[in-house]
Protein backbone atom coordinates (compact mmCIF):
# COMPACT_ATOMS: atom_id res chain seq x y z
CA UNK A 1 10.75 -44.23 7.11
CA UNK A 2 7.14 -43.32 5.75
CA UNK A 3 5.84 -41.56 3.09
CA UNK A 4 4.75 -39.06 5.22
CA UNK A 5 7.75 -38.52 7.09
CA UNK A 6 9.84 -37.88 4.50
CA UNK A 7 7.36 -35.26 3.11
CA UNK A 8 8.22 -33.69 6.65
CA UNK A 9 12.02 -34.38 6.62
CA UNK A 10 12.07 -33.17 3.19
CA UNK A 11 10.01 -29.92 3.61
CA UNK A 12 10.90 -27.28 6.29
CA UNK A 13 7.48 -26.67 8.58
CA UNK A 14 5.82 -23.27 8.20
CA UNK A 15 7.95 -20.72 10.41
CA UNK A 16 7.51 -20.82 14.08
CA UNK A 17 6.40 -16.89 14.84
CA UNK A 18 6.94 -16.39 18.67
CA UNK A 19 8.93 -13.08 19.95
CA UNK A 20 11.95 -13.22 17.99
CA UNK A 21 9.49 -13.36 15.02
CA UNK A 22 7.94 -10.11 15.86
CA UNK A 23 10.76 -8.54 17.07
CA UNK A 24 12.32 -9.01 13.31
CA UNK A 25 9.09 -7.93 11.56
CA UNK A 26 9.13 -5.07 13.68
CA UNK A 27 11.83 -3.84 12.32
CA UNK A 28 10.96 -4.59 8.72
CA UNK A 29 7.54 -2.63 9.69
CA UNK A 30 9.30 0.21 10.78
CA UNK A 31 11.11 1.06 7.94
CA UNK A 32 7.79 0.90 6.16
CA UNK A 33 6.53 2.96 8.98
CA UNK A 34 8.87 5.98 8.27
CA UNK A 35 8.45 5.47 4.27
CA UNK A 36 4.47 5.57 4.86
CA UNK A 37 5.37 9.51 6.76
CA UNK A 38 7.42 10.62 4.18
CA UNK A 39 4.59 9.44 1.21
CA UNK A 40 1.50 10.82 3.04
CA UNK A 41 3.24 14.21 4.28
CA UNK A 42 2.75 16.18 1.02
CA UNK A 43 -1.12 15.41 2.19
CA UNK A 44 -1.07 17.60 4.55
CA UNK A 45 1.63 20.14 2.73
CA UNK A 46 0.00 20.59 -0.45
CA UNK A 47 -1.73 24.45 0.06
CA UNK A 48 2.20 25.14 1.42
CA UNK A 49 3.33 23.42 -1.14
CA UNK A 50 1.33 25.81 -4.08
CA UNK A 51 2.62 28.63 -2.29
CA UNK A 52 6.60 27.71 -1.98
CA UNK A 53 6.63 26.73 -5.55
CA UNK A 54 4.02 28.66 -6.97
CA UNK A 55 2.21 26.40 -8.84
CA UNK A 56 -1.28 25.08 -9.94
CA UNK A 57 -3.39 22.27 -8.83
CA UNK A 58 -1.89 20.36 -12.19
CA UNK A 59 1.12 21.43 -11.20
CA UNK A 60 0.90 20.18 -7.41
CA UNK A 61 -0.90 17.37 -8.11
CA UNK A 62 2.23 15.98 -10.20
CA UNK A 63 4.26 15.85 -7.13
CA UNK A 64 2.07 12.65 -6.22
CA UNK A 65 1.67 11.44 -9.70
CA UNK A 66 5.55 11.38 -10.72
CA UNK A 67 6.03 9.64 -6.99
CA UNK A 68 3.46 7.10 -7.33
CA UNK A 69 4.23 6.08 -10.86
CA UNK A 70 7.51 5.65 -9.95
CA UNK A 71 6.40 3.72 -7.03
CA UNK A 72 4.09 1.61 -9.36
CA UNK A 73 6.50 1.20 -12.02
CA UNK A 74 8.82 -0.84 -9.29
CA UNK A 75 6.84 -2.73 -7.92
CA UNK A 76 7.95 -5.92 -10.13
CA UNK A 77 11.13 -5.23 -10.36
CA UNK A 78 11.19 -5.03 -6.53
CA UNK A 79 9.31 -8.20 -6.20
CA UNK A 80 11.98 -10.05 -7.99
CA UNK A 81 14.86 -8.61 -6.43
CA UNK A 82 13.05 -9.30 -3.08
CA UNK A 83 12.93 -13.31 -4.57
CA UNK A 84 16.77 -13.09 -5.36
CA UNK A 85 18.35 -10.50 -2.91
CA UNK A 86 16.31 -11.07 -0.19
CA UNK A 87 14.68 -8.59 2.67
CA UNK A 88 17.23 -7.11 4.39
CA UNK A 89 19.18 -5.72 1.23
CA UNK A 90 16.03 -4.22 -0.16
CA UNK A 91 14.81 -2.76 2.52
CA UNK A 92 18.30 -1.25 3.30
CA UNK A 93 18.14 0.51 -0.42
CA UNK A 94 14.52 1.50 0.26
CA UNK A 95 15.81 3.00 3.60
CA UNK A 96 18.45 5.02 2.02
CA UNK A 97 16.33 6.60 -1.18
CA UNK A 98 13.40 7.52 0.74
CA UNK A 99 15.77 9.59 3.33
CA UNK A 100 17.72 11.26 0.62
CA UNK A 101 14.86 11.96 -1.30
CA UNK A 102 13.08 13.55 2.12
CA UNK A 103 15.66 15.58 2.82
CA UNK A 104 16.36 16.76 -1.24
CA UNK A 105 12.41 17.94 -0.46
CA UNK A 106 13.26 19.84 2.37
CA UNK A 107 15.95 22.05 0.80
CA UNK A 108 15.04 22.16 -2.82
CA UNK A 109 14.72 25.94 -3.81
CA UNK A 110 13.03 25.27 -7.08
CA UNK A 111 9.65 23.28 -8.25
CA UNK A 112 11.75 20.74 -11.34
CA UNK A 113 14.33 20.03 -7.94
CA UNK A 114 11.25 19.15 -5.57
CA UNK A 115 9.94 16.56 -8.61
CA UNK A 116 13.57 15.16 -8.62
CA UNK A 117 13.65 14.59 -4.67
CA UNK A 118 9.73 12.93 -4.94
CA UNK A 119 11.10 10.37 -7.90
CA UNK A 120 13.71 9.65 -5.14
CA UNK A 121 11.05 9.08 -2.76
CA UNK A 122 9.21 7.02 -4.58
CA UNK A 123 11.90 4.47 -5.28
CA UNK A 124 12.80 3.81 -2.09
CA UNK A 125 9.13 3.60 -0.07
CA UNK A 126 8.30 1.32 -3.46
CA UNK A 127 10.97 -0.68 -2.13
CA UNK A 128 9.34 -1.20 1.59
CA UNK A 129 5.48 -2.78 1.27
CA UNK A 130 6.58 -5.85 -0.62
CA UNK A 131 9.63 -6.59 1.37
CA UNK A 132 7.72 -6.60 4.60
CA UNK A 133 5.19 -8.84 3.56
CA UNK A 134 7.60 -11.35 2.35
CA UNK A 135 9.36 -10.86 6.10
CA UNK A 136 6.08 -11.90 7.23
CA UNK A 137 5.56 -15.01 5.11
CA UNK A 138 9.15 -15.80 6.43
CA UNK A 139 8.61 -15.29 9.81
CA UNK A 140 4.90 -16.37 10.71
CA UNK A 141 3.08 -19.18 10.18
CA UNK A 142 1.11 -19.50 6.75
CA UNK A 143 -2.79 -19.38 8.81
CA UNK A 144 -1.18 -16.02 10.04
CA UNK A 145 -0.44 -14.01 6.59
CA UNK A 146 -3.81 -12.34 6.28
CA UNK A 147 -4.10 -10.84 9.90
CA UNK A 148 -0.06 -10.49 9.77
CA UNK A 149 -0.24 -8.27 6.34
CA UNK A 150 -3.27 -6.07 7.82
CA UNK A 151 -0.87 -5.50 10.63
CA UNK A 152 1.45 -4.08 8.32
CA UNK A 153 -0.88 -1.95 6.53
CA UNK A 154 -2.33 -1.01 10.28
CA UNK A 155 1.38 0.06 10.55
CA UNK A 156 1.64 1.76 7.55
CA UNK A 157 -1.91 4.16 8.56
CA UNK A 158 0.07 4.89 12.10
CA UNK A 159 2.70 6.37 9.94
CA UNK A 160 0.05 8.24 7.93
CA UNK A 161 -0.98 9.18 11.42
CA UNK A 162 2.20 10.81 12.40
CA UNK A 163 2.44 13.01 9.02
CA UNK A 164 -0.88 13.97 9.58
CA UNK A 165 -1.05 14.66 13.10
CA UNK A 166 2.63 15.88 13.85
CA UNK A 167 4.03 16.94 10.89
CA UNK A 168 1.37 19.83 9.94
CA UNK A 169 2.08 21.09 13.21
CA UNK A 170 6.05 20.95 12.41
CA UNK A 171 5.30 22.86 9.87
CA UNK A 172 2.94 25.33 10.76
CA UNK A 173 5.55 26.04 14.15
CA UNK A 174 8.85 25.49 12.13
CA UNK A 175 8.81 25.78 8.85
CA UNK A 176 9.18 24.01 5.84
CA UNK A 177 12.62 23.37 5.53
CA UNK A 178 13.69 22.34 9.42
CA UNK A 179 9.95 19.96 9.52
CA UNK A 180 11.21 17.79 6.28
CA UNK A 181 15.06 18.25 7.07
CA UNK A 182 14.28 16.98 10.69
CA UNK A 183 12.03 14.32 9.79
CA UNK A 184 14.48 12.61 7.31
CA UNK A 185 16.38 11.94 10.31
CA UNK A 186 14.08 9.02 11.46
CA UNK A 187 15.32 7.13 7.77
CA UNK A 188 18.62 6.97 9.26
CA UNK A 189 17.69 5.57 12.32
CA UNK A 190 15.57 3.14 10.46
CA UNK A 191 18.50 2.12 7.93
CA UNK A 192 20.89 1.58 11.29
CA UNK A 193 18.40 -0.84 12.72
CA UNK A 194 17.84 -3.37 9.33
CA UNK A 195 21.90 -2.82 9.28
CA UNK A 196 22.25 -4.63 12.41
CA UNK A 197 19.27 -6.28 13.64
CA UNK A 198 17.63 -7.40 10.13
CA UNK A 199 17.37 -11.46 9.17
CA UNK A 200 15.29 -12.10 6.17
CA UNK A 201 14.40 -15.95 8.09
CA UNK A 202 14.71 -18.21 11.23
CA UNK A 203 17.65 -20.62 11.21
CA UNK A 204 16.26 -23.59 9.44
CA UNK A 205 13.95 -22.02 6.96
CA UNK A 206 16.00 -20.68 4.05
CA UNK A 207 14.14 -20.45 0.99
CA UNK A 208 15.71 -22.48 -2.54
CA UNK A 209 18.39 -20.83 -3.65
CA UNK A 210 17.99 -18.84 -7.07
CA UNK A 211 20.20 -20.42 -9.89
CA UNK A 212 18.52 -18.50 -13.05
CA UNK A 213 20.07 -15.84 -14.17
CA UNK A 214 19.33 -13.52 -16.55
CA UNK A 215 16.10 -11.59 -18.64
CA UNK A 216 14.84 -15.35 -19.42
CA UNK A 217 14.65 -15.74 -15.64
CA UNK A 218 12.48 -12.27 -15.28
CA UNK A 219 10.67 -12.73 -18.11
CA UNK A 220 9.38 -16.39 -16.77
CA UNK A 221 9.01 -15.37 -13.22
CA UNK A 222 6.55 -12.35 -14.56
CA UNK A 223 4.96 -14.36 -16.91
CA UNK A 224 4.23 -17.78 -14.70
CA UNK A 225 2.98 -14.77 -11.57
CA UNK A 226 0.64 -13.07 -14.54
CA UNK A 227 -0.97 -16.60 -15.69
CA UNK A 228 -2.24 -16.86 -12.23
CA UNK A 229 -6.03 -16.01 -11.81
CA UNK A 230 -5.55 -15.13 -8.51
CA UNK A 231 -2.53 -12.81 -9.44
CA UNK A 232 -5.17 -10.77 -11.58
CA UNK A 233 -7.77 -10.94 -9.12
CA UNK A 234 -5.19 -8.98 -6.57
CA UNK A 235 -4.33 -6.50 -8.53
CA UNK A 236 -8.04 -5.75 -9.67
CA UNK A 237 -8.77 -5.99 -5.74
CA UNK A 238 -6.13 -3.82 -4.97
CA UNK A 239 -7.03 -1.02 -7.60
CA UNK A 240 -10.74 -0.90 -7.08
CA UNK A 241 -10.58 -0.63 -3.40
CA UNK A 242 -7.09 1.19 -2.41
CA UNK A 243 -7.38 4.85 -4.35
CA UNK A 244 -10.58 6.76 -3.12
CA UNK A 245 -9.01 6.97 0.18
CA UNK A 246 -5.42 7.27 -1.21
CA UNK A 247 -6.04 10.56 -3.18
CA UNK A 248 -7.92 11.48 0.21
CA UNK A 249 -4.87 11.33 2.15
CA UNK A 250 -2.05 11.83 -0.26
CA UNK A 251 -3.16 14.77 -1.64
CA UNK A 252 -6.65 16.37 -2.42
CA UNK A 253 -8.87 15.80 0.93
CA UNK A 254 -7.26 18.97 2.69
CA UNK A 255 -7.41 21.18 -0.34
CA UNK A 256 -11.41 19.76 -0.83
CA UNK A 257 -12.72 20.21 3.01
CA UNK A 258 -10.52 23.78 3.22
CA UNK A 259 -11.77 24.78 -0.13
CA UNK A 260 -14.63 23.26 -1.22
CA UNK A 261 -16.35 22.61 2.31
CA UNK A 262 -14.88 25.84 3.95
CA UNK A 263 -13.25 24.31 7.13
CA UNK A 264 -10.55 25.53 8.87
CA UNK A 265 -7.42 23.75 8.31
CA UNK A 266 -7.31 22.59 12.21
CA UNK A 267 -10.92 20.90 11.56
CA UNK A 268 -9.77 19.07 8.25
CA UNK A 269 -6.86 17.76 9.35
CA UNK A 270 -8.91 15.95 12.21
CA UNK A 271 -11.23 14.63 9.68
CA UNK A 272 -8.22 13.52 8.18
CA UNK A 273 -6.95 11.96 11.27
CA UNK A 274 -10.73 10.21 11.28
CA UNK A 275 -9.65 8.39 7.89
CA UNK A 276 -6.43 7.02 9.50
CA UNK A 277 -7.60 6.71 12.91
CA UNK A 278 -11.32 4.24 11.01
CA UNK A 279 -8.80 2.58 8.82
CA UNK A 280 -6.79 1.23 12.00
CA UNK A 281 -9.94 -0.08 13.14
CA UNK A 282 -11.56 -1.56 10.47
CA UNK A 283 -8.13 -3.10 9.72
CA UNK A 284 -8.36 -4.97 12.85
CA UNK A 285 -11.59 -6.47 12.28
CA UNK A 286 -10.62 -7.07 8.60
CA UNK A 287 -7.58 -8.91 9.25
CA UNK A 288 -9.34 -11.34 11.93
CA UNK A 289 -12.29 -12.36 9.53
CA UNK A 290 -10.27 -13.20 6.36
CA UNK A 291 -7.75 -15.17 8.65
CA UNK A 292 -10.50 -17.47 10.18
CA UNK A 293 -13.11 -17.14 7.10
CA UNK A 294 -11.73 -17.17 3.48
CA UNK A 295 -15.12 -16.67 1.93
CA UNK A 296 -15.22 -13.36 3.29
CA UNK A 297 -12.79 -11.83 1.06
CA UNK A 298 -14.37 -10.88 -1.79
CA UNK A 299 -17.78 -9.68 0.17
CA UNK A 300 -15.86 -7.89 2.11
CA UNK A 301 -14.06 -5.74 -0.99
CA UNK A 302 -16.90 -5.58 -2.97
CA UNK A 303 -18.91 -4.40 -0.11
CA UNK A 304 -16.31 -1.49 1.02
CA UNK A 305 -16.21 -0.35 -3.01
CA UNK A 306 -20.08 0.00 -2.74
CA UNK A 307 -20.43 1.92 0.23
CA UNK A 308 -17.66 4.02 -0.89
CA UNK A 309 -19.20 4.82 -3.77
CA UNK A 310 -22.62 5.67 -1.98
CA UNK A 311 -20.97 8.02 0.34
CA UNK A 312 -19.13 9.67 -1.87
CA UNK A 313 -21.92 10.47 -4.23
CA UNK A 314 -23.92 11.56 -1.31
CA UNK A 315 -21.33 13.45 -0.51
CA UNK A 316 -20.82 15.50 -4.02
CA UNK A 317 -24.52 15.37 -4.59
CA UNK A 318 -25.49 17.12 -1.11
CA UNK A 319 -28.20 20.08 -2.71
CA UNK A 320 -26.67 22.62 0.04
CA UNK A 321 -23.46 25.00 -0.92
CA UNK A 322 -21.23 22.73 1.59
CA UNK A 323 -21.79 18.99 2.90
CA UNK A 324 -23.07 18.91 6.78
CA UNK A 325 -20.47 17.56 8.92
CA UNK A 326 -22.05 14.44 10.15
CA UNK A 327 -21.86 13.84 6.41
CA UNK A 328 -18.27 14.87 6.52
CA UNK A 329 -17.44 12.51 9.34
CA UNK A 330 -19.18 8.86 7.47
CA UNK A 331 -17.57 10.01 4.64
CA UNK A 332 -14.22 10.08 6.43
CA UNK A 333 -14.88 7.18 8.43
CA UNK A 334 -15.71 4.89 5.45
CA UNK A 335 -12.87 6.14 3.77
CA UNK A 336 -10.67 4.01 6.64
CA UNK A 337 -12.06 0.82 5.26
CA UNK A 338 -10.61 1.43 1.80
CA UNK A 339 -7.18 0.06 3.01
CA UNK A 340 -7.58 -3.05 4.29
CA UNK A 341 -10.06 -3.67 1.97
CA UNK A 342 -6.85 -3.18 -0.51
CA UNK A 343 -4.66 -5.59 1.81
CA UNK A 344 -7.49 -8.23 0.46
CA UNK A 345 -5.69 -8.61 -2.69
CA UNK A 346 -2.87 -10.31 -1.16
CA UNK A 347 -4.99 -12.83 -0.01
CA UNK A 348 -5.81 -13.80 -3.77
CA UNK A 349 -2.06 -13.48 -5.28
CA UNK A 350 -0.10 -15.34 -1.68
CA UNK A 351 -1.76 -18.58 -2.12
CA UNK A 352 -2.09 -18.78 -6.52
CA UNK A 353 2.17 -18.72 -6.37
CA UNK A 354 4.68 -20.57 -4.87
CA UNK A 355 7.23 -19.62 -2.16
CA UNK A 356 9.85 -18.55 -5.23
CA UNK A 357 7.62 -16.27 -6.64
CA UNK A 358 5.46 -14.26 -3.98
CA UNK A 359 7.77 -11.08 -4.25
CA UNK A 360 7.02 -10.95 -8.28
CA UNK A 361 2.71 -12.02 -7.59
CA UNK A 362 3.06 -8.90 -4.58
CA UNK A 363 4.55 -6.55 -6.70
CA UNK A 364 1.55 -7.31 -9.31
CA UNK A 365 -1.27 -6.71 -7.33
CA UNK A 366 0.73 -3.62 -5.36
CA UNK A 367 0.76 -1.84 -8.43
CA UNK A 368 -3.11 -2.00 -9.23
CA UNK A 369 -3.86 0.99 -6.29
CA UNK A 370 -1.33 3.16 -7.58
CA UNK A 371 -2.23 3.10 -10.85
CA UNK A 372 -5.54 3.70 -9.77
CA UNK A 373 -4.47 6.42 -7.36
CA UNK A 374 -1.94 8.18 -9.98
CA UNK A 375 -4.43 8.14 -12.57
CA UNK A 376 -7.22 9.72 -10.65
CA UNK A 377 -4.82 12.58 -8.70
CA UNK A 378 -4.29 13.49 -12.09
CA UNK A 379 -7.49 13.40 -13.23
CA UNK A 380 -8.95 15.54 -10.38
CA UNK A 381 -5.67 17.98 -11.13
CA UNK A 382 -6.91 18.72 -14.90
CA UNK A 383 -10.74 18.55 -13.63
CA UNK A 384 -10.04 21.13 -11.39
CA UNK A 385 -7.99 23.85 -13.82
CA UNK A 386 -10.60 22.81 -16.57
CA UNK A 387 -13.96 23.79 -14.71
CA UNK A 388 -12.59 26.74 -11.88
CA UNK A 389 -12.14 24.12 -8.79
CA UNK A 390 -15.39 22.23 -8.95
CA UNK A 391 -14.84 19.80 -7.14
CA UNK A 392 -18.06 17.90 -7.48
CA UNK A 393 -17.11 17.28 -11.35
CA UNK A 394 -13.37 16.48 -10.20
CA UNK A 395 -14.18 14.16 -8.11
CA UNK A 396 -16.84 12.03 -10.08
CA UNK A 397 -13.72 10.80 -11.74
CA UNK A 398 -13.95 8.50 -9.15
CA UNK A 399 -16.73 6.64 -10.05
CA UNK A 400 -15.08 5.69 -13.56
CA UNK A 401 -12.27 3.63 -11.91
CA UNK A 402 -13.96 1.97 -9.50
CA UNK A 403 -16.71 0.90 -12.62
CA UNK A 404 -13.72 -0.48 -14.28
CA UNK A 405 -12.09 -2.29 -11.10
CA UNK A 406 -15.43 -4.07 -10.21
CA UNK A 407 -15.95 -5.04 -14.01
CA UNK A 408 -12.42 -7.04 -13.80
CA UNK A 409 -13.17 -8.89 -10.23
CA UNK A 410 -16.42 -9.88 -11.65
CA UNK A 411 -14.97 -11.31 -14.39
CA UNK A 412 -12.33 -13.08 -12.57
CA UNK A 413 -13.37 -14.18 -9.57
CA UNK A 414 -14.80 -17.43 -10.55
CA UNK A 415 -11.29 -18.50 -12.15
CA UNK A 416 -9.33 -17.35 -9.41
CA UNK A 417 -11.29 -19.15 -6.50
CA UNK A 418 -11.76 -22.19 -8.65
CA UNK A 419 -7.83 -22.53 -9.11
CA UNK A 420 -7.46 -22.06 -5.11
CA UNK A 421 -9.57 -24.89 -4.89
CA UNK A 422 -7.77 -27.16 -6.83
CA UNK A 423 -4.51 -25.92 -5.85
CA UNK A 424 -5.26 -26.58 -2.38
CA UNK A 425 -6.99 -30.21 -3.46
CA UNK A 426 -3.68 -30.80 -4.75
CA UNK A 427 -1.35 -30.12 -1.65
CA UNK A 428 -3.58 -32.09 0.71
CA UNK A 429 -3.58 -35.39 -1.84
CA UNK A 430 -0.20 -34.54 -2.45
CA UNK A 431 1.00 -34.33 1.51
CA UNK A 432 -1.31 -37.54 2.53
CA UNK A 433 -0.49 -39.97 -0.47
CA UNK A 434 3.41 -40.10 -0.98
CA UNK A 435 5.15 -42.64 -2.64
CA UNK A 436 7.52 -44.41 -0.52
């Protein structure tokens, strides 16, 4: 036998995709589907939100800060129990927090009980992004991980869709109690079909199994995912281009266009719609160019964080008392790129670790939009109290964090892309020059 067919008997070929493939990751997308709904849907509840609890914008903006920093603060510890417990159990957990903490929302009489049903929340949609990219690295072939992980997010913005689009109108025509009550309803559903239909891989391509145990064992995974260039690149990738359009959607657009811009609530929630609707699109496109051009990456995140930034000044800066809509509507639109832009930052942490570790490099650069999102809904919470709601001020606090973000992928981009090289150099002399 060969060199190079050992290589081959001794190394499982990249997973085969086909129908059975999707049907599995559309199951694992569905359940982040259903998470994404119950994280956006305060978006579009926040003014009912200040009423039913009668609070502040500090106050209401903590609902999304306590819910993403629990959602950042797992995302490592998910990414190794997705390495050692595998898809299907995760998502199953994520499944079952995110409904009870839905529902908790829906029937909590008192502001400190809402907090304690977000928290829940947050655990279990933390649990849902990483899984289903690692179902997709399982599943698909390796030249299919970029456009397959834009997929997800493209997913993930449908579910945005839904919150925005169906349940404002729940709640407007139902109330606030039987719109979250009945939407927790699709978790179940959701949990039922990972129960049952769920396999974290295709016959034949079970990863290693884990033998270390133990804090040594986390501490080393963590540490050898961290030393990676292309680890830090993600998560700087993630944070600078993820948040504007996070704090958008999760909380302050409605409150800014209704408020600030004096729309109706009807016309606000379309421009919101307009965000998801652009970021479905541009996710698309994005997904197809870094799959077939890996040069693109970083030209294309850079290049959403500046136009970002140029709209949104233009935006703030506009001399009249409210922003024209035409201004409104770019705004909105480039807003949509900010996701996939985000789902770049995969692209840097999947190839810079092995197989064994892509939960723990995921959950590194996963974190770096929430922290950037967390920090600036609070942010825009205190600037708000602190200078009467202007806005303008608030939302300058923008600019800051996406200063820092580019700062870091300047700095590390040469590192990362060098290491990729040689990492890649490696496999190929590796594969063609085995011993026999």
């Amino acid at each position: 036998m060969s060199g190079t067919d050992r290589t081959a008997a001794a190394r499982p070929a990249d997973p085969p995709g086909g129908r059975r493939a999707l049907a599995v990751w559309g199951i694992g997308v569905s359940v982040y589907f259903v998470a994404v709904i119950f994280r956006t849907s305060l978006g579009v509840a926040g003014l009912d939100a200040a009423d039913r609890f009668d609070v502040n914008a500090s106050a209401l903006s903590t609902f999304s800060i306590l819910q993403l920093m629990v959602y950042a603060g797992m995302q490592i510890p998910v990414g190794l129990l997705v390495d050692r417990l595998g898809t299907k159990k995760v998502l199953g957990m994520g499944a079952v927090l995110f409904t009870v903490g839905q529902l908790g929302f829906a029937l909590s009489p008192s502001y400190g009980m809402a907090l304690a049903a977000r928290v829940l929340l947050g655990c279990g949609d933390a649990m849902t992004f990483i899984s289903v990219l690692r179902l997709g690295t399982r599943w698909f072939p390796a030249r299919r991980s970029p456009f397959v992980a834009q997929m997800a997010g493209l997913v993930g913005m449908a579910g945005n869709l839904v919150s925005t689009l169906v349940l404002s109108r729940l709640l407007h025509d139902i109330g606030w109690t039987a719109a979250f009550g009945g939407s927790a309803l699709a978790g179940a559903v959701v949990f039922v079909l990972v129960v049952l239909f769920l396999k974290d891989h295709p016959e034949g391509h079970a990863p290693e199994p884990v033998r270390q145990q133990g804090v040594a064992y986390v501490r080393r995974q963590i540490a050898a995912s961290w030393r990676e260039p292309g680890t830090r690149l993600g998560l700087w990738v993630h944070f600078t281009t993820q948040f504007p359009a996070m704090v958008f959607l999760l909380l302050w657009g409605m409150p800014f266009l209704v408020e600030a811009q004096g729309l109706s609530r009807a016309t606000a929630g379309e421009l919101l719609t307009l965000v998801v609707l652009s970021n479905m699109a541009v996710g698309l496109v994005y997904g197809q160019v870094v799959a077939r051009h890996h040069g693109a990456r970083l030209p294309l995140a850079l290049g959403t964080v500046g136009v970002t930034a140029l709209v949104w000044a233009a935006t703030l800066a506009h001399p009249a008392a409210t922003a024209p809509m035409w201004l409104l509507v770019v705004l909105c639109t480039v807003l949509g790129a900010c996701g996939p832009a985000s789902m770049i930052g995969f692209d840097f942490a999947r190839p810079a670790n092995p197989p064994e570790r892509q939960g723990t490099a995921s959950g590194i650069t996963n974190m770096g939009g929430f922290i950037a999102s967390m920090t600036t809904l609070f942010a825009v919470g205190v600037l708000l109290d602190a200078t009467d709601d202007d806005y303008t001020v608030a939302f300058s606090s923008v600019f800051v964090l996406q200063a820092l973000g580019v700062s870091q992928i300047l700095r590390l981009r040469r590192r990362a892309v060098r290491r990729e090289r040689e990492r890649l150099v490696a496999s190929r002399v590796e594969t063609q020059h085995v011993p026999v």
